[in-house]
Each structure stands twice: as structure tokens, then as C-alpha cells.
N, C-alpha and C. Protein backbone atom coordinates (compact mmCIF):
# COMPACT_ATOMS: atom_id res chain seq x y z
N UNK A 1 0.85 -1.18 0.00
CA UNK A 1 0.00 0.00 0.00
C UNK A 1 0.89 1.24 0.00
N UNK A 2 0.58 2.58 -1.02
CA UNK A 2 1.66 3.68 -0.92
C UNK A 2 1.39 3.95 0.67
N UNK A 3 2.34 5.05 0.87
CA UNK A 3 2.52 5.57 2.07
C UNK A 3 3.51 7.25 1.70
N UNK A 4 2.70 8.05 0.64
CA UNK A 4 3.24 9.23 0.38
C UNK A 4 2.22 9.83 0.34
N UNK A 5 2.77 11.19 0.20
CA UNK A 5 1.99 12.12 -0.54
C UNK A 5 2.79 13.39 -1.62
N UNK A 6 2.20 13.71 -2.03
CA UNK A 6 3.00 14.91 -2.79
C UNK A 6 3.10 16.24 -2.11
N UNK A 7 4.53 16.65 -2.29
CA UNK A 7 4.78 17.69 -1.32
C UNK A 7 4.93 18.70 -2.92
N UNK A 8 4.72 20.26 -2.60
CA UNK A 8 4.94 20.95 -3.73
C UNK A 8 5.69 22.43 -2.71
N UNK A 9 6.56 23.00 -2.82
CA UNK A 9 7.38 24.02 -2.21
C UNK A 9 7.53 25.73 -2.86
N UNK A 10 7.39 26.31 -2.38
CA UNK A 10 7.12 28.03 -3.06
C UNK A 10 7.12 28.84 -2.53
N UNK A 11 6.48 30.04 -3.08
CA UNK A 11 5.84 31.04 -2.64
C UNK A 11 4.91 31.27 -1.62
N UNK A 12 4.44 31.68 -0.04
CA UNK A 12 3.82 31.32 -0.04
C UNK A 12 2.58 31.65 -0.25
N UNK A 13 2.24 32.76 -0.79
CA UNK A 13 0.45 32.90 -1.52
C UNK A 13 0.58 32.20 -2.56
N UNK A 14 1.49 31.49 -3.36
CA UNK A 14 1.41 30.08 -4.60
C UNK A 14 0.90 29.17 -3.60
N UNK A 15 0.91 28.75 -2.23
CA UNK A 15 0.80 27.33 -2.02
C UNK A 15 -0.08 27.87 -1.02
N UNK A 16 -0.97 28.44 -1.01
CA UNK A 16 -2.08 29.03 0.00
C UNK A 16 -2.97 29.06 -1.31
N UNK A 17 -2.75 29.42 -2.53
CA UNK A 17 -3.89 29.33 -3.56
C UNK A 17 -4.05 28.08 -4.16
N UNK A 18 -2.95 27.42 -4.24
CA UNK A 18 -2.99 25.65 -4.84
C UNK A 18 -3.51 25.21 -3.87
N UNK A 19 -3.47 25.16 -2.23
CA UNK A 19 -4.52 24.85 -1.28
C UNK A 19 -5.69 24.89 -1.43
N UNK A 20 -5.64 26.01 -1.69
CA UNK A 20 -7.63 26.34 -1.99
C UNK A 20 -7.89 25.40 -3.27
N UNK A 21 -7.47 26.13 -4.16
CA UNK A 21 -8.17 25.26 -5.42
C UNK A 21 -7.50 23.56 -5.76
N UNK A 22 -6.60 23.10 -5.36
CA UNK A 22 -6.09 22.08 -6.21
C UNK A 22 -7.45 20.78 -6.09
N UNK A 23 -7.95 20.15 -6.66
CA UNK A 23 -8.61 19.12 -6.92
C UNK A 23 -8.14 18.17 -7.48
N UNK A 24 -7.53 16.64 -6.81
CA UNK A 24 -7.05 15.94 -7.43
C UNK A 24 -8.59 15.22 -8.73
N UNK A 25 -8.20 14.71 -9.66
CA UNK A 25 -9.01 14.77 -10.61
C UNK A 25 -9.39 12.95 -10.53
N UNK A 26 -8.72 12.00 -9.50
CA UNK A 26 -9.02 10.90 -9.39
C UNK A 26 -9.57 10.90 -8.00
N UNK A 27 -9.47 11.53 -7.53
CA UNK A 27 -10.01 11.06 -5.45
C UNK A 27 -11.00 12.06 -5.36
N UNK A 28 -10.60 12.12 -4.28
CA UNK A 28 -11.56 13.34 -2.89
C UNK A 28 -10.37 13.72 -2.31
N UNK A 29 -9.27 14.15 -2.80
CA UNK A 29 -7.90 14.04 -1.75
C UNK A 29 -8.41 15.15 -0.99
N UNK A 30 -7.64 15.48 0.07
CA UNK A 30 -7.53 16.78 0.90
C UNK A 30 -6.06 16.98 0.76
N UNK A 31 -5.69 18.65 1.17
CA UNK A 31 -4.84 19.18 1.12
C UNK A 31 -4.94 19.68 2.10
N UNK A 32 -3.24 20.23 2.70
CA UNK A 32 -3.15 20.85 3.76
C UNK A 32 -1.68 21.85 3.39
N UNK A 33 -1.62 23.12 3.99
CA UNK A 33 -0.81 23.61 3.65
C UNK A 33 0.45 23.90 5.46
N UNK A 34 1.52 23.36 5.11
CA UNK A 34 2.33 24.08 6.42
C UNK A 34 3.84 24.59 6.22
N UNK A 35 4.55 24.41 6.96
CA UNK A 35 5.53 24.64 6.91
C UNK A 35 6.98 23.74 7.41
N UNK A 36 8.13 23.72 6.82
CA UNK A 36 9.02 22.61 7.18
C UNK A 36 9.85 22.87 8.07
N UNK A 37 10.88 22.85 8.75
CA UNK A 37 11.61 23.43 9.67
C UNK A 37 12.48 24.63 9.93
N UNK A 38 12.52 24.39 8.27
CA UNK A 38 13.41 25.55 7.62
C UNK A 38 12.23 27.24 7.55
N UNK A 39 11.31 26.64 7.45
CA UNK A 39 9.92 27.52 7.28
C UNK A 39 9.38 28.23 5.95
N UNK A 40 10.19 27.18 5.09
CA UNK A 40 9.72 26.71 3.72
C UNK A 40 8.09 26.50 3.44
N UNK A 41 7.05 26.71 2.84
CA UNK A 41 5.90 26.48 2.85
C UNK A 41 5.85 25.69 2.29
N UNK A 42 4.83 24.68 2.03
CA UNK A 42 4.94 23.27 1.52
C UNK A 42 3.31 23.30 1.63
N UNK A 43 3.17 22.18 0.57
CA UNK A 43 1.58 21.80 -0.12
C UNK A 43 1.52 20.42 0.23
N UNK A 44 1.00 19.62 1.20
CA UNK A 44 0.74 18.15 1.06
C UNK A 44 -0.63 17.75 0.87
N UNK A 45 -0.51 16.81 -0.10
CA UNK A 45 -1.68 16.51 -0.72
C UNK A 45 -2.38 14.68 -0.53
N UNK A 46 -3.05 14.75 0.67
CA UNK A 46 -3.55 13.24 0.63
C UNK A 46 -4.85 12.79 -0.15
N UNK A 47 -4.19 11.88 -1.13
CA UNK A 47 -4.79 11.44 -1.96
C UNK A 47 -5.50 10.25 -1.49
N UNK A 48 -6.70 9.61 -1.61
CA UNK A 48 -7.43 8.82 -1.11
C UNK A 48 -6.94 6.93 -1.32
N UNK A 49 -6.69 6.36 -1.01
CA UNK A 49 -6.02 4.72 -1.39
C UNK A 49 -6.91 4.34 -2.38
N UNK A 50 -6.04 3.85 -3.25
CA UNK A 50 -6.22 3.28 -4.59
C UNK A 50 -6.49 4.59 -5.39
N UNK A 51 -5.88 5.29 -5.21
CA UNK A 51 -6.03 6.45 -6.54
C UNK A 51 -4.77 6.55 -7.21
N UNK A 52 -4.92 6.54 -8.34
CA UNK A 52 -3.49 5.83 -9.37
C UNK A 52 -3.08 7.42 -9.38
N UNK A 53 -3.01 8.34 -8.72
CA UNK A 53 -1.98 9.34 -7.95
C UNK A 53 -1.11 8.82 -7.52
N UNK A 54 -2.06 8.86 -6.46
CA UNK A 54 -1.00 7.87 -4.88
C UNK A 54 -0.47 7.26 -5.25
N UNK A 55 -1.05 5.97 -6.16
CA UNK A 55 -0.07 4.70 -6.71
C UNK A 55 1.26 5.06 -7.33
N UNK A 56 1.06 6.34 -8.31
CA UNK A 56 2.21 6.62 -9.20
C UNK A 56 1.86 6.07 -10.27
N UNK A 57 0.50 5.61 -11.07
CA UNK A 57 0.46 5.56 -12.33
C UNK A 57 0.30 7.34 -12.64
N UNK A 58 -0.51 7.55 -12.12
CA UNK A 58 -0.43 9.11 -13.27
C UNK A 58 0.01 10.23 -12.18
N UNK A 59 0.46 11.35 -13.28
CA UNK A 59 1.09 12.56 -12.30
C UNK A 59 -0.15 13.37 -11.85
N UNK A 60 0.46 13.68 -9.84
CA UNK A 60 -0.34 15.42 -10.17
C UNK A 60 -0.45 16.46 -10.84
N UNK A 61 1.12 16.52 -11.81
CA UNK A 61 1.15 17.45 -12.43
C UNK A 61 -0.22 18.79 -13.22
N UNK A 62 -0.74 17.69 -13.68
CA UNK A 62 -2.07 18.35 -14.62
C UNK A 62 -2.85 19.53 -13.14
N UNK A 63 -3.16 18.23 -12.32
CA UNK A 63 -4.22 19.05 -11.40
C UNK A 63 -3.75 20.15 -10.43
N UNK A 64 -2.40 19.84 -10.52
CA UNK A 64 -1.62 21.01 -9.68
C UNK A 64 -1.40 22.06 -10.56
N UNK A 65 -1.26 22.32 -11.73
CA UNK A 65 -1.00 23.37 -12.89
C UNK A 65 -2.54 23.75 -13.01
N UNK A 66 -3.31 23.33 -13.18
CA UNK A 66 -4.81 23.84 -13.43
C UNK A 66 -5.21 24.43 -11.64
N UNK A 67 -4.67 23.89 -10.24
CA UNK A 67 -5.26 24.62 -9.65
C UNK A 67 -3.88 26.18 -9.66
N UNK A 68 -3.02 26.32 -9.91
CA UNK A 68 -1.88 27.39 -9.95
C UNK A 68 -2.04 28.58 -11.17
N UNK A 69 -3.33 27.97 -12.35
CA UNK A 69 -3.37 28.82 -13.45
C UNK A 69 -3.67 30.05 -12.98
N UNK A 70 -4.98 30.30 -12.47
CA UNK A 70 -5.32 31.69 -11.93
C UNK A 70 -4.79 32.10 -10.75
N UNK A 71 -3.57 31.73 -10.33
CA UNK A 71 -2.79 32.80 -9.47
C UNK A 71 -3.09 34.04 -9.61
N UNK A 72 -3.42 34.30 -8.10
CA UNK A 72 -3.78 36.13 -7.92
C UNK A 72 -2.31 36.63 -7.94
């Protein structure tokens, strides 16, 4: 069974707006936005089991670029 998630690193009103909008396009994932030690902002994204995300058949890429298009 995976045991990841996708981390995405930035700006942080980029990863406070990919919070809001990102929709993985296979689950119900939830997202959460925090920070790493360094106080780097970071995007983790739990994707629901058995979603060929999580698995690593297909990328977030798509759904993470479509929620980042309309950056304020």
C-alpha cells in the first residue's frame, strides 16, 4: 500500500492558492498547507487509497497546474 503524498514548495500565496483550489481529478484528496523546519511552505496533498496518484500511475502534475493557473 503507498505511504506518500506529494509535497509541492514556493511562494507562499502560490501554495495558500494551490490549497484552496487544487482538486485531485481521481479522489476526494484533501490538502493541507504548512511549513518545514526551515519555514519553507509546503503543499501536502492526501490522496485517497487506490487512486493511481498515490499509486504513481499518473502525475499530479495536470491538477496542480490547473489549480496554480489563476494565481492572484
Amino acid at each position: 500500500m503507498p505511504n506518500f503524498t506529494d509535497l509541492i514548495a514556493g511562494p507562499a500565496a502560490l501554495i495558500a492558492h494551490i490549497a484552496a483550489s487544487y482538486s485531485c481529478g481521481h479522489c476526494n484528496s484533501e490538502t493541507e498547507a504548512r511549513s518545514d523546519p526551515h519555514g519553507n511552505p509546503h503543499l501536502v496533498i492526501h490522496h485517497d487509497d487506490g487512486c493511481p496518484v498515490l499509486e504513481g500511475t499518473l502525475s499530479s502534475l495536470p491538477d496542480t497546474l490547473r489549480a496554480a493557473r489563476n494565481t492572484p
